[in-house]
N, C-alpha and C. Protein backbone atom coordinates (compact mmCIF):
# COMPACT_ATOMS: atom_id res chain seq x y z
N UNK A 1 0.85 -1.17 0.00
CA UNK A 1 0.00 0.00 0.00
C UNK A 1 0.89 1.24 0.00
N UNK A 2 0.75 2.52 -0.89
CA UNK A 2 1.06 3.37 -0.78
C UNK A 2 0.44 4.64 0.12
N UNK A 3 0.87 5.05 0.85
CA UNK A 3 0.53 6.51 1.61
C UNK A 3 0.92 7.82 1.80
N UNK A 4 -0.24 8.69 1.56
CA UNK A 4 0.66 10.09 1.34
C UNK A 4 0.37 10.75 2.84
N UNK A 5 1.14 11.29 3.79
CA UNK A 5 0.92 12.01 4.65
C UNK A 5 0.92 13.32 4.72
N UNK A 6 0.56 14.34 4.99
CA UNK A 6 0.41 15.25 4.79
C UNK A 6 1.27 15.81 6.15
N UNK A 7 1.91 16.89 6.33
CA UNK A 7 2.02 17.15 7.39
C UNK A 7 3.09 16.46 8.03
N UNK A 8 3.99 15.51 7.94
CA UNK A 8 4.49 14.29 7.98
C UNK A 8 6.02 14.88 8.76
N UNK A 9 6.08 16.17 8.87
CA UNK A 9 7.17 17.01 9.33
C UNK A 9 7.09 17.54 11.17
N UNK A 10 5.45 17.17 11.17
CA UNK A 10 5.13 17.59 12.76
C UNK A 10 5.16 16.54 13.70
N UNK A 11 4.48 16.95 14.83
CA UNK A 11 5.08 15.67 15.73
C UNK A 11 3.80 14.69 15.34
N UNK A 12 2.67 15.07 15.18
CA UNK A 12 1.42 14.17 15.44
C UNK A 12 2.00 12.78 13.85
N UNK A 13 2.35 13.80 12.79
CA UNK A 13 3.00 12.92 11.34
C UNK A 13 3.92 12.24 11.67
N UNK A 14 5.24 12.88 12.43
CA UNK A 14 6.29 11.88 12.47
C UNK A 14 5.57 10.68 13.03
N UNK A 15 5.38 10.74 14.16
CA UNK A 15 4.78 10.07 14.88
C UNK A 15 3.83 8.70 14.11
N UNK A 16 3.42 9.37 13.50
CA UNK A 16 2.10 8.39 12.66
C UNK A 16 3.02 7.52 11.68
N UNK A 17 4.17 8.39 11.30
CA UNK A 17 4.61 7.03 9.92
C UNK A 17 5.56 6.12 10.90
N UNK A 18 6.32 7.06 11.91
CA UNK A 18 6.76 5.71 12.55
C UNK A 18 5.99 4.59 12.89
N UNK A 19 5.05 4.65 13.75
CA UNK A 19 3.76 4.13 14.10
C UNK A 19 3.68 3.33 13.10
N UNK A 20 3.14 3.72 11.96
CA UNK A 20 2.72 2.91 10.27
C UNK A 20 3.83 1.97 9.94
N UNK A 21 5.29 2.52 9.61
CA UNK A 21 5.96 1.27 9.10
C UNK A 21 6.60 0.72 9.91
N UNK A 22 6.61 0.68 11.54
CA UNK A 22 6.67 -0.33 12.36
C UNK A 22 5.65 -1.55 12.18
N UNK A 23 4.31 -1.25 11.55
CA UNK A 23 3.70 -2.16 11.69
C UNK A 23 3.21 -2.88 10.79
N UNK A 24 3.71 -2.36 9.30
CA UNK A 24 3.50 -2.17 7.99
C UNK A 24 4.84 -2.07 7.25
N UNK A 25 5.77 -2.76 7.49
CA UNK A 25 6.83 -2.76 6.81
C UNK A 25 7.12 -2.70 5.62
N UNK A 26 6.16 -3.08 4.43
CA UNK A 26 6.00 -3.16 3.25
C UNK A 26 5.62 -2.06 2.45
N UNK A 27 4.73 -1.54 3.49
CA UNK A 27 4.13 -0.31 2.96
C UNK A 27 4.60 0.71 2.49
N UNK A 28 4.89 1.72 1.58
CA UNK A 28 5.15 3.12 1.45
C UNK A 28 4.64 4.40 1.47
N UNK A 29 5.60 5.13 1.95
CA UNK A 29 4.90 6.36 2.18
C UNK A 29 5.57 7.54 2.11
N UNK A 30 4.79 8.44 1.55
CA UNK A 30 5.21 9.90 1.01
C UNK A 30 4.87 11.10 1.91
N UNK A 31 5.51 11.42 2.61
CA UNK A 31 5.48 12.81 3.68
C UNK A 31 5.35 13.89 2.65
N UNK A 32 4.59 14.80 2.75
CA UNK A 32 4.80 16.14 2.18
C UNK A 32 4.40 17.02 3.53
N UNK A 33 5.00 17.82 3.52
CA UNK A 33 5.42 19.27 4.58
C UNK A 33 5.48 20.54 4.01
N UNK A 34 4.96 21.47 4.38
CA UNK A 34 5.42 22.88 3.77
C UNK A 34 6.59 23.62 4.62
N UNK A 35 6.72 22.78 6.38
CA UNK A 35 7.91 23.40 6.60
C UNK A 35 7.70 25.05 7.33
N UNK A 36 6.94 25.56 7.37
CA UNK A 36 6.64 26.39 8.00
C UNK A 36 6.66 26.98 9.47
């Protein structure tokens, strides 16, 4: 499965993809951030 996170730069995102491919190793995923 592919995933785009949005936001993926804050704590609640980091948080979530660690979360995700700890448990989902296979999976991928695309952070986008504006960084602000």
């Amino acid at each position: 499965m592919k995933l785009l996170v949005t936001g993926g730069a804050g704590f609640i995102g980091s948080n979530f993809i660690r979360y995700w491919l700890k448990n989902h190793p296979s999976d991928e995923i695309v952070s986008l951030d504006k960084l602000t």
